[in-house]
C-alpha atoms as a PDB file:
ATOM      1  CA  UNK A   1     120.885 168.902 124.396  1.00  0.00           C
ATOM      2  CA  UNK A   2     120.008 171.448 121.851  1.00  0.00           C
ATOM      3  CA  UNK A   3     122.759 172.916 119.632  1.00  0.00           C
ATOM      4  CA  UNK A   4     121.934 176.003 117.380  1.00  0.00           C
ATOM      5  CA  UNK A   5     124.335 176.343 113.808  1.00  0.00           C
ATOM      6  CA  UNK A   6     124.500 178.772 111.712  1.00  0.00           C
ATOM      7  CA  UNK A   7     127.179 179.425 108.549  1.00  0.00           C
ATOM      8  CA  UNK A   8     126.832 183.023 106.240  1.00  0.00           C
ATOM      9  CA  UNK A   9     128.824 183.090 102.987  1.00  0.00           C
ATOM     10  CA  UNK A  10     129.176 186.331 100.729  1.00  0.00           C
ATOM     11  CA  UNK A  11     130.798 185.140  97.228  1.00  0.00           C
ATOM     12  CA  UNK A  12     132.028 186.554  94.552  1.00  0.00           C
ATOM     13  CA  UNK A  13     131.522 184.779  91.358  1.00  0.00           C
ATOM     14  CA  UNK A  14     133.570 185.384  88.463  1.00  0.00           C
ATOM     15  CA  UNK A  15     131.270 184.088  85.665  1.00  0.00           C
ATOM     16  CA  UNK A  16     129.222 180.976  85.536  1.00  0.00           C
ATOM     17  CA  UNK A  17     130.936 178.362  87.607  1.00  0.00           C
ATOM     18  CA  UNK A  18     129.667 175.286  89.351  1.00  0.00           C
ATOM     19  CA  UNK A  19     129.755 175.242  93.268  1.00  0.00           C
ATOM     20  CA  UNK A  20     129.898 172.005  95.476  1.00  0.00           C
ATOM     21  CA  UNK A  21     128.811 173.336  99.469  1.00  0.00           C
ATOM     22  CA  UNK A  22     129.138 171.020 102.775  1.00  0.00           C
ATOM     23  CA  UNK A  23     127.895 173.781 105.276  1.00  0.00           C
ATOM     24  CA  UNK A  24     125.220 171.818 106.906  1.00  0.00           C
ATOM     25  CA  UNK A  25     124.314 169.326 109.978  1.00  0.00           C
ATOM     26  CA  UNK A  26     125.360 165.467 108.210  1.00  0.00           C
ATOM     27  CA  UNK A  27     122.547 162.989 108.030  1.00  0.00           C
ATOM     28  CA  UNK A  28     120.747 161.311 110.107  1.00  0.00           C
ATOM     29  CA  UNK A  29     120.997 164.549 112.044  1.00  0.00           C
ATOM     30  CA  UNK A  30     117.840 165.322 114.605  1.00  0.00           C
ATOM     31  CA  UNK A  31     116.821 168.552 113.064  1.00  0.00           C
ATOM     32  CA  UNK A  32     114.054 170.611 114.743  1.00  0.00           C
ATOM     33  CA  UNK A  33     113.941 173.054 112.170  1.00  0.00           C
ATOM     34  CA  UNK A  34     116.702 174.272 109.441  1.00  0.00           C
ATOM     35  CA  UNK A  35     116.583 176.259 106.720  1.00  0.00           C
ATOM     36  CA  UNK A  36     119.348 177.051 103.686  1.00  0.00           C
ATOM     37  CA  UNK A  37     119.210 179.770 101.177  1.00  0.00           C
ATOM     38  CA  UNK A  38     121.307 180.646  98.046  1.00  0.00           C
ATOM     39  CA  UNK A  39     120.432 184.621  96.748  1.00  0.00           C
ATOM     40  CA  UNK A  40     121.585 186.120  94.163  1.00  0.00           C
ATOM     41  CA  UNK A  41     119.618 189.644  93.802  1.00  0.00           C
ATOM     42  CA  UNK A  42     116.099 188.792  93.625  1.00  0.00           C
ATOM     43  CA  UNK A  43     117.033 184.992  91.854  1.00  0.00           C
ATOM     44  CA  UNK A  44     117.007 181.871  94.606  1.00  0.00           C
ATOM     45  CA  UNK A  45     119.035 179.133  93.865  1.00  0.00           C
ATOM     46  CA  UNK A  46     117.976 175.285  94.479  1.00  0.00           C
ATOM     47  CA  UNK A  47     120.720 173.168  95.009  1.00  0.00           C
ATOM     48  CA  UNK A  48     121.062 169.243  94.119  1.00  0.00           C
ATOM     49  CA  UNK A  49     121.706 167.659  97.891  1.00  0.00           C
ATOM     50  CA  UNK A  50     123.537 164.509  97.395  1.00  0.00           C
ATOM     51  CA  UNK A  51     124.302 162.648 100.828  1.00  0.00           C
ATOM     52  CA  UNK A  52     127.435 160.357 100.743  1.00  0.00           C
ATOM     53  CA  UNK A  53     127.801 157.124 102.454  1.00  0.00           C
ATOM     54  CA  UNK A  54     128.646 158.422 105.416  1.00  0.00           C
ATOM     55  CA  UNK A  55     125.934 160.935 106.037  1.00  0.00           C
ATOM     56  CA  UNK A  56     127.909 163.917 104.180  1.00  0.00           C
ATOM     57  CA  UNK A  57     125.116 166.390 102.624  1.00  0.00           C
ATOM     58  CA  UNK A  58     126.641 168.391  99.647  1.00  0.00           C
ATOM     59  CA  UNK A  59     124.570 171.026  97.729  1.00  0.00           C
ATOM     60  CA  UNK A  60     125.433 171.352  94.657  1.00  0.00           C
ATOM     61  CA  UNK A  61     124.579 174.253  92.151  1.00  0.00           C
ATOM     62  CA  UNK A  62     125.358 176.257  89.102  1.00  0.00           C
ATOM     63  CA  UNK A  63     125.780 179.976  89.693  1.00  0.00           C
ATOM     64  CA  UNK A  64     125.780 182.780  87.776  1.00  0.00           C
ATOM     65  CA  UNK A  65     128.488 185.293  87.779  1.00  0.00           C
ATOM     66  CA  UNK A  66     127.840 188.375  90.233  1.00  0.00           C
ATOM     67  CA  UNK A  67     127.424 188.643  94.569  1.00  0.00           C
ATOM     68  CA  UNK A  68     126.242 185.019  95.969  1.00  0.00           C
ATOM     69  CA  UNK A  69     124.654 185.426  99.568  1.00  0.00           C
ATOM     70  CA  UNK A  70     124.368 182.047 100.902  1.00  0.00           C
ATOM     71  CA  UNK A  71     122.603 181.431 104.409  1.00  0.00           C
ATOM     72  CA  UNK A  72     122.203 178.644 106.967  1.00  0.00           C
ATOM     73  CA  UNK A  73     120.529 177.717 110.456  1.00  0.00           C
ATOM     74  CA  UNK A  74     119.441 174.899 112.067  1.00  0.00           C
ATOM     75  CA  UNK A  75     118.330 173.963 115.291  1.00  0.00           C
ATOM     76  CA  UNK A  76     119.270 170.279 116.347  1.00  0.00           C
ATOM     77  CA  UNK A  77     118.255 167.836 119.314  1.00  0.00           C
ATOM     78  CA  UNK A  78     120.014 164.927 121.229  1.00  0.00           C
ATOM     79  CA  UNK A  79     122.312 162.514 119.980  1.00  0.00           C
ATOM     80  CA  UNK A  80     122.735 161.508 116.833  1.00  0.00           C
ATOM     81  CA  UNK A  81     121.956 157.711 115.917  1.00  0.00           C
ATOM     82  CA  UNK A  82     125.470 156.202 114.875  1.00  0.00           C
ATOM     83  CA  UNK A  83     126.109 155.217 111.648  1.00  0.00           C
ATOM     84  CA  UNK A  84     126.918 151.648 110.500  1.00  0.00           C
ATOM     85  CA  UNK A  85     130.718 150.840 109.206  1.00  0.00           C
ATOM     86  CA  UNK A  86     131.320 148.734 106.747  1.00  0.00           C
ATOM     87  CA  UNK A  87     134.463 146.961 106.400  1.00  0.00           C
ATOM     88  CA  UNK A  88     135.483 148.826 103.018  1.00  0.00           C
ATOM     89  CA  UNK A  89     135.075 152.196 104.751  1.00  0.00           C
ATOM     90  CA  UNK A  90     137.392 150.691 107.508  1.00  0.00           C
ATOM     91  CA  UNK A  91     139.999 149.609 104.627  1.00  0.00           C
ATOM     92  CA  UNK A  92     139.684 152.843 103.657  1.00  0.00           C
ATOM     93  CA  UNK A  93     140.190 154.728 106.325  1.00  0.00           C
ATOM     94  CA  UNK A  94     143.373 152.716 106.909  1.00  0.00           C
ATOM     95  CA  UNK A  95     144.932 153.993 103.589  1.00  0.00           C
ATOM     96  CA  UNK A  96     147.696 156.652 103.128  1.00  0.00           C
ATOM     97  CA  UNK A  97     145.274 159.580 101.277  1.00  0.00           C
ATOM     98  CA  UNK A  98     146.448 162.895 100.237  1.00  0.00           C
ATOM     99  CA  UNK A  99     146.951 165.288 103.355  1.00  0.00           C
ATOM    100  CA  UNK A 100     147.830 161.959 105.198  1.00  0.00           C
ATOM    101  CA  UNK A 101     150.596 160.181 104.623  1.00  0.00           C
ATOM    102  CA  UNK A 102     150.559 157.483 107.166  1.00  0.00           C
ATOM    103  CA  UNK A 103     153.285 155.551 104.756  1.00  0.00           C
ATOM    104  CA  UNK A 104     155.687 158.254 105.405  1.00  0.00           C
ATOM    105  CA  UNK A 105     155.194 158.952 109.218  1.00  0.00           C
ATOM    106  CA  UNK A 106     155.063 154.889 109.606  1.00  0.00           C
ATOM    107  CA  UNK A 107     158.905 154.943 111.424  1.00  0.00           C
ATOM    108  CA  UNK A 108     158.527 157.557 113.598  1.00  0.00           C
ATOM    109  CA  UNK A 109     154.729 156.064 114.618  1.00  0.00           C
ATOM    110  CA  UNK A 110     156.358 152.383 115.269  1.00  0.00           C
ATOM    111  CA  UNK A 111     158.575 153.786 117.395  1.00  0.00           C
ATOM    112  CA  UNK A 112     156.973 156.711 119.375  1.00  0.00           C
ATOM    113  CA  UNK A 113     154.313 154.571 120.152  1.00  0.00           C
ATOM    114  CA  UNK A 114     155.269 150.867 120.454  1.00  0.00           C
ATOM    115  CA  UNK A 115     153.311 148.409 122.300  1.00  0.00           C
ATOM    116  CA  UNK A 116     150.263 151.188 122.369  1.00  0.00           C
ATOM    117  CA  UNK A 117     147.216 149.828 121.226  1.00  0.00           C
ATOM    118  CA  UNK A 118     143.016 150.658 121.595  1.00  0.00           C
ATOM    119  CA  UNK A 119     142.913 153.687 124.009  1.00  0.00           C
ATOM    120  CA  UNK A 120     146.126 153.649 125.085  1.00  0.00           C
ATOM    121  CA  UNK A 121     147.121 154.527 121.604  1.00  0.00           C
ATOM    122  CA  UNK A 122     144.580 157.350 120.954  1.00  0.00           C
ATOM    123  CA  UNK A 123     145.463 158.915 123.952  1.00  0.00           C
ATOM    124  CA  UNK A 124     149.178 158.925 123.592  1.00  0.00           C
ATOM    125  CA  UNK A 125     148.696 160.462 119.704  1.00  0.00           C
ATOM    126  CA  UNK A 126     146.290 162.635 120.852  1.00  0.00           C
ATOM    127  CA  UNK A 127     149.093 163.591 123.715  1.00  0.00           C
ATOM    128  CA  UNK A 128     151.572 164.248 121.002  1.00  0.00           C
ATOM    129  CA  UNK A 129     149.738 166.320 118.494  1.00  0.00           C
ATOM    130  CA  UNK A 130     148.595 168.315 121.216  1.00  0.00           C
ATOM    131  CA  UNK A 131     152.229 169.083 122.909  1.00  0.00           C
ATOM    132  CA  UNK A 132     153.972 168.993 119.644  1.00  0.00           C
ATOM    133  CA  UNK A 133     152.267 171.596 117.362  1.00  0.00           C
ATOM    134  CA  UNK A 134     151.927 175.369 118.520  1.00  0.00           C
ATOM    135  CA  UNK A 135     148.343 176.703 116.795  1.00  0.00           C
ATOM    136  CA  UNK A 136     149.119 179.249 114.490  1.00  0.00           C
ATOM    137  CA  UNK A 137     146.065 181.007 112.183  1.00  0.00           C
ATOM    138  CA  UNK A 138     147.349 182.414 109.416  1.00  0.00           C
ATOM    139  CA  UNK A 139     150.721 180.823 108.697  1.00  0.00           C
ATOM    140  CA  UNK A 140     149.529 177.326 107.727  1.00  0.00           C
ATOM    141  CA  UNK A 141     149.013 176.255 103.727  1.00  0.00           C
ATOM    142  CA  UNK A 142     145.781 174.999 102.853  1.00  0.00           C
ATOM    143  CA  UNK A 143     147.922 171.926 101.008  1.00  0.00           C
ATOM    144  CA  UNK A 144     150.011 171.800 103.986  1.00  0.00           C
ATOM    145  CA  UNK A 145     149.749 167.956 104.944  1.00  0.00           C
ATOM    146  CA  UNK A 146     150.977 166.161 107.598  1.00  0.00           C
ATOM    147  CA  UNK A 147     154.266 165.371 106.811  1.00  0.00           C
ATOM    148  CA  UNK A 148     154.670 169.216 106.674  1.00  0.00           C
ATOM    149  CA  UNK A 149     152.752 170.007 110.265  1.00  0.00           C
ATOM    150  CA  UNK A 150     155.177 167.488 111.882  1.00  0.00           C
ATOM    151  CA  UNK A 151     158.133 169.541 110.455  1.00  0.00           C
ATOM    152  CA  UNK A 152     157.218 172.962 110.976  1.00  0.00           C
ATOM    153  CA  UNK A 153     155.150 171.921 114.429  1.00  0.00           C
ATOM    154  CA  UNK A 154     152.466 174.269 113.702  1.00  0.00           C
ATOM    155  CA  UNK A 155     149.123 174.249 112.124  1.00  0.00           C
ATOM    156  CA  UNK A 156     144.954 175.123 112.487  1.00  0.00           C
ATOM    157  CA  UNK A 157     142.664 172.374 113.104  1.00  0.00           C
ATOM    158  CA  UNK A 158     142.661 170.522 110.066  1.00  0.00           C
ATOM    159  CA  UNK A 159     146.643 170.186 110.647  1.00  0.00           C
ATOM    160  CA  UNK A 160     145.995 168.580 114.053  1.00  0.00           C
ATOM    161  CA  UNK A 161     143.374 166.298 112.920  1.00  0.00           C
ATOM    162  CA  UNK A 162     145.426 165.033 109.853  1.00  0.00           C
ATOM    163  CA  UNK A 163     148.273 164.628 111.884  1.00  0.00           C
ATOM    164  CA  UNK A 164     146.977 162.697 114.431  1.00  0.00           C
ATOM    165  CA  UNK A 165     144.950 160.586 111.267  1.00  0.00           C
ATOM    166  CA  UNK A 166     147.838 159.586 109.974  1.00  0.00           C
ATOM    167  CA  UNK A 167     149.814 158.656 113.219  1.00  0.00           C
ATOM    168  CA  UNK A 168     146.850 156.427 114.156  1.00  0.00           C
ATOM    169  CA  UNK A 169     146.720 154.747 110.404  1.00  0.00           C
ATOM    170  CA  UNK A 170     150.511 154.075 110.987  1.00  0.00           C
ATOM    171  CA  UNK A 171     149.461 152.274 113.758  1.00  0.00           C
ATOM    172  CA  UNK A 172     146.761 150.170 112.010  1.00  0.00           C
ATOM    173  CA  UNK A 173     143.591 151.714 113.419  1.00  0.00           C
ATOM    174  CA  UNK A 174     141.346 152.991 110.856  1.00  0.00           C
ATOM    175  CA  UNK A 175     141.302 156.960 111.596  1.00  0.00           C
ATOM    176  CA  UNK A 176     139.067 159.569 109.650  1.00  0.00           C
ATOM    177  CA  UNK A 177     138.279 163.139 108.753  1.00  0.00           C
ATOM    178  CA  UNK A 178     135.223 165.681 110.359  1.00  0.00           C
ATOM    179  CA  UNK A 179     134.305 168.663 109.644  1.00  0.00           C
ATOM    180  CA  UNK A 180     131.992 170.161 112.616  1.00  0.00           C
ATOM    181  CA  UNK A 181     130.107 172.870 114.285  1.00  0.00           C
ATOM    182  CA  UNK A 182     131.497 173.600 117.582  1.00  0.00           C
ATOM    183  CA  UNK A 183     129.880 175.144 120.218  1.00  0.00           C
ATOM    184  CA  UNK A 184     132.388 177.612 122.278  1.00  0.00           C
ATOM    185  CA  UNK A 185     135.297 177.827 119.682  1.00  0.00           C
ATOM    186  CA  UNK A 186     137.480 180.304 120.163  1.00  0.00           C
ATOM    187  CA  UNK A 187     138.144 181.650 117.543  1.00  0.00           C
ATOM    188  CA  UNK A 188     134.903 180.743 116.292  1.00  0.00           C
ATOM    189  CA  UNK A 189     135.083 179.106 112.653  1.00  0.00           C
ATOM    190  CA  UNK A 190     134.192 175.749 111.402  1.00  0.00           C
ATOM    191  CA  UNK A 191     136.185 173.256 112.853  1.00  0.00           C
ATOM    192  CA  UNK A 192     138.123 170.136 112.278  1.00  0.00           C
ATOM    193  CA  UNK A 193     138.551 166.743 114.624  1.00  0.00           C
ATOM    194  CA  UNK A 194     139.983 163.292 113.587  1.00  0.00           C
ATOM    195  CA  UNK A 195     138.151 160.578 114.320  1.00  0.00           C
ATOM    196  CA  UNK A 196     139.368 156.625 115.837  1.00  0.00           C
ATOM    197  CA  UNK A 197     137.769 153.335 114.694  1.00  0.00           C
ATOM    198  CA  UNK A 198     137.646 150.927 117.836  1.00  0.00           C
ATOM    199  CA  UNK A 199     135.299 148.465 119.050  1.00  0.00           C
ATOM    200  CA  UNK A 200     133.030 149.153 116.015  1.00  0.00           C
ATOM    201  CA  UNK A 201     132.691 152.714 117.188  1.00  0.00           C
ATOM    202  CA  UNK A 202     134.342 156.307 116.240  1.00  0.00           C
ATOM    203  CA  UNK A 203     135.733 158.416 118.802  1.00  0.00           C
ATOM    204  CA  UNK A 204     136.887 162.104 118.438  1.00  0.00           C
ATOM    205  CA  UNK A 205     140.085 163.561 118.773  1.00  0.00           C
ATOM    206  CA  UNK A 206     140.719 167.065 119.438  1.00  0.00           C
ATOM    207  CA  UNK A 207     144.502 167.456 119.887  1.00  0.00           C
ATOM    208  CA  UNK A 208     143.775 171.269 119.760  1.00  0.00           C
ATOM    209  CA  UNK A 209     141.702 171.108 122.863  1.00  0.00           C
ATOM    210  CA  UNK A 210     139.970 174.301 121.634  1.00  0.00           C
ATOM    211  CA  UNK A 211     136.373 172.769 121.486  1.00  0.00           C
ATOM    212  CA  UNK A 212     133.974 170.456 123.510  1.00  0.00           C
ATOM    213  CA  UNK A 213     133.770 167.291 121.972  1.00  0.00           C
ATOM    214  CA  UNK A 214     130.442 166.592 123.828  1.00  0.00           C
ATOM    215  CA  UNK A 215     129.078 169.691 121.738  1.00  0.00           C
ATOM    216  CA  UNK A 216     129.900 168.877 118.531  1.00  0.00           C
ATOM    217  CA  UNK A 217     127.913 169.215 115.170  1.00  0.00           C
ATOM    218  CA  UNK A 218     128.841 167.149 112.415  1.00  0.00           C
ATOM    219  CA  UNK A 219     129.191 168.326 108.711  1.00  0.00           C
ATOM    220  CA  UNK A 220     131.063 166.198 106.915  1.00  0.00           C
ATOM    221  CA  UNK A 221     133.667 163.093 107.027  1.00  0.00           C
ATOM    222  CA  UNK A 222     135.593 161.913 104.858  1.00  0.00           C
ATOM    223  CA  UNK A 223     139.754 160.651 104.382  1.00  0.00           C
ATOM    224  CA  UNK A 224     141.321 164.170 105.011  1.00  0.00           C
ATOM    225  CA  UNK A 225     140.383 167.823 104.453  1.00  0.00           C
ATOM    226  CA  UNK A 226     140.024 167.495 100.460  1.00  0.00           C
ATOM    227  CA  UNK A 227     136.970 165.393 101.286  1.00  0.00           C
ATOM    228  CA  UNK A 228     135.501 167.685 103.801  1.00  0.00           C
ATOM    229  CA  UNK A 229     136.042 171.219 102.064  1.00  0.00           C
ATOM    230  CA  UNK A 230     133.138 173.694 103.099  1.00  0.00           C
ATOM    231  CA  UNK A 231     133.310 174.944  99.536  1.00  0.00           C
ATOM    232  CA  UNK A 232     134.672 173.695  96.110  1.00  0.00           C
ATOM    233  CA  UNK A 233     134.089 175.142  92.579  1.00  0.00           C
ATOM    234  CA  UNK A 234     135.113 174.176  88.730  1.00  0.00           C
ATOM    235  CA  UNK A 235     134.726 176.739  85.869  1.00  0.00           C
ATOM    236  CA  UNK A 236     135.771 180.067  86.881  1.00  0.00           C
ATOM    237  CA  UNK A 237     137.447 182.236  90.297  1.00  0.00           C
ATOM    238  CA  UNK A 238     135.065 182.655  93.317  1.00  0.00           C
ATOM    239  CA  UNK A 239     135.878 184.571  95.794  1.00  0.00           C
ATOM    240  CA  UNK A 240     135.008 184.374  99.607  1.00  0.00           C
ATOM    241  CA  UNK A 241     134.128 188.078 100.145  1.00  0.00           C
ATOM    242  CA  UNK A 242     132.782 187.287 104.044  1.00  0.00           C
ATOM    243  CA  UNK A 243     132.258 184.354 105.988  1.00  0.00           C
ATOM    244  CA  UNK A 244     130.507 184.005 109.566  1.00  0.00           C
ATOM    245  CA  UNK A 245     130.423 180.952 111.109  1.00  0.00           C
ATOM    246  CA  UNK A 246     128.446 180.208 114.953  1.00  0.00           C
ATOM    247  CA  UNK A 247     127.263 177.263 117.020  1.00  0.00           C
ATOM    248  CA  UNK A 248     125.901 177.133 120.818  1.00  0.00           C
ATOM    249  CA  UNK A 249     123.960 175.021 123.386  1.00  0.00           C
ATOM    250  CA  UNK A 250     120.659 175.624 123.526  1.00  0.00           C
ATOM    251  CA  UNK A 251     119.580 175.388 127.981  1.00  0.00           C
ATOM    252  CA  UNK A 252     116.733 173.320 128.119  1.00  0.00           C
ATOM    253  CA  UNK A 253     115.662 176.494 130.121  1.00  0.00           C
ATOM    254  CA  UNK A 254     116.930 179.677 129.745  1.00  0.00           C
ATOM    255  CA  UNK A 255     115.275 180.985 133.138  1.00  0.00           C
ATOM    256  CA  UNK A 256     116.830 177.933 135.333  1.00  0.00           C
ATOM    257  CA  UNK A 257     120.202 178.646 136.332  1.00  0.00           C
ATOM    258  CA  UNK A 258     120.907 174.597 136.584  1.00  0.00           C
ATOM    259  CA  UNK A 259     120.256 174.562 133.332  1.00  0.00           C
ATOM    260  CA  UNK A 260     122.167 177.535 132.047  1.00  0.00           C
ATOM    261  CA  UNK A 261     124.948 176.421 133.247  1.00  0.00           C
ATOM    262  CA  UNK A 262     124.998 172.624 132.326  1.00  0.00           C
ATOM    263  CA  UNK A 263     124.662 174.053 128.316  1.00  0.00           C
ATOM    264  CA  UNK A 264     127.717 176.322 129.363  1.00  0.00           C
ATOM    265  CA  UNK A 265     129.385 173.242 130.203  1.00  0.00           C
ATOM    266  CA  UNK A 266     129.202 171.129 127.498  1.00  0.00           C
ATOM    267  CA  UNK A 267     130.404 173.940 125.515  1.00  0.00           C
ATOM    268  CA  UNK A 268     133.318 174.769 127.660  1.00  0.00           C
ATOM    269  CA  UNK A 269     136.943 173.077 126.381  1.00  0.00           C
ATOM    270  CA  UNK A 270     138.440 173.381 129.887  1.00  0.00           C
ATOM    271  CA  UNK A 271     135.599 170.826 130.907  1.00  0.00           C
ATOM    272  CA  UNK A 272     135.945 167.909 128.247  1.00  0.00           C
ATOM    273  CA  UNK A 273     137.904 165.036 130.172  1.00  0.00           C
ATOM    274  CA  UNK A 274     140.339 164.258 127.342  1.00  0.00           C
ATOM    275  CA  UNK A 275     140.812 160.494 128.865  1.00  0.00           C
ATOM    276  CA  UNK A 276     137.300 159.887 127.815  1.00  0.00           C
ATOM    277  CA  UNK A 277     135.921 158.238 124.649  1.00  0.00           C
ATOM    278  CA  UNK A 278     133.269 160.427 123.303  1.00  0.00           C
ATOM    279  CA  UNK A 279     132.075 160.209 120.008  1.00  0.00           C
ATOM    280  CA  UNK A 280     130.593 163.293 117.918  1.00  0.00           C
ATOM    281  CA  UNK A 281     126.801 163.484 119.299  1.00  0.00           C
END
């Protein structure tokens, strides 16, 4: 299954300021081709790519002040070969961390879900988020955390995910963070799942049952949002003038019908069997 990204930034830089990106496909990813470009006028910029432990690429750079145009597509194939876990990421990922607060929701997680444990549990938080919070662009904080999506009971993606992240830690199952490409969004944007630790594997969760999780792309991972931003700077104001985000199946053949329609499929949200395990491909 092929999956074509792409991400277009237009910045505004206020003076010299150093950027920190995580806009493209996380390692090992099977890239077929991809390219990444930073312009400024006639200047290109080379980032520093670091790669985190778990497979996070971040391109770092030091900008000048004026217009930043900054430019991404790749072209990816198959699955992606799963990453091991150690057991300090698992400790970690059982923590409270910033935007999830899993020692303040621990009541109300021992209770709701009692006696739930492996997929049982995941389902039945994944169940709750879904029901619970009403998806609402536009009114959400980006330091709104958890705590704050369960009271007000509505949110974007990232408030799903670190809701149902910090349900799950409650429950003592190590739960994480991704940031992804996702085929068929609606409205398209980059996107944000949680992720459950069982069995030595991760599984998504998409409690806003907007996206595929068959189709997904990953970007980065991390404890919560802060780790995952798609853009951080130190130094001076940036502003996002534009911002164009887009990510589809690829048919293995675009004149067989068959095949049409399978990469419609995997990229359709009405089709992902929410009482499967599926893990970010």
């Amino acid at each position: 299954m092929q999956r074509n990204v792409t991400a277009e930034l237009d910045l505004d830089l206020g003076s010299s300021v150093d950027l920190i990106f995580q806009i493209t496909a996380a390692q090992p990813a099977p890239v077929i081709r991809e390219e990444l470009t930073f312009l400024q006028g006639d200047r290109v910029y080379t980032p520093t790519e670091i790669v985190d432990q778990s497979g996070s690429r971040l391109h770092v750079l030091h900008g000048d002040a004026g217009p930043l145009q900054v430019r991404y597509e790749a072209l990816l194939d198959g699955p992606v070969a799963a990453r091991a876990t150690s057991d300090l990421e698992a400790i970690t990922y059982l923590r409270p961390s910033r935007y999830c607060q899993s020692d303040e929701v621990f009541s109300q997680a021992r209770r709701q879900f009692r006696g739930l444990q492996g997929h049982d549990l995941i389902a039945a938080v994944g169940e709750f988020v879904a029901t619970s919070t009403t998806y609402t662009p536009g009114l959400s904080q980006g330091t709104d955390s958890a705590v704050t999506t369960l009271m007000t009971g509505q949110g974007v993606c990232r408030d799903y995910a670190h809701v149902v992240i910090a349900l799950l830690r409650a429950m003592d199952m190590p739960a994480r963070y991704a940031a992804c490409f996702a085929p068929g969004l609606r409205p398209m944007d980059f996107h944000a799942v949680a992720e459950a630790y069982l069995d030595g594997s991760w599984y998504a969760i998409d409690a806003t049952r907007l996206a595929n999780r068959r189709s997904l792309v990953r970007i980065a991972t991390g404890r919560d949002a802060a780790d995952c931003a798609f853009l951080s700077y130190h130094g001076a104001h940036v502003g996002l003038q534009r911002m164009r985000v887009d990510a589809w199946v690829v048919p293995d053949d675009a004149a067989d019908v068959d095949a049409v329609g399978a990469a419609a499929a995997v990229s359709d949200p009405t089709l992902d069997d929410l009482a499967e395990l599926v893990a970010i491909a």
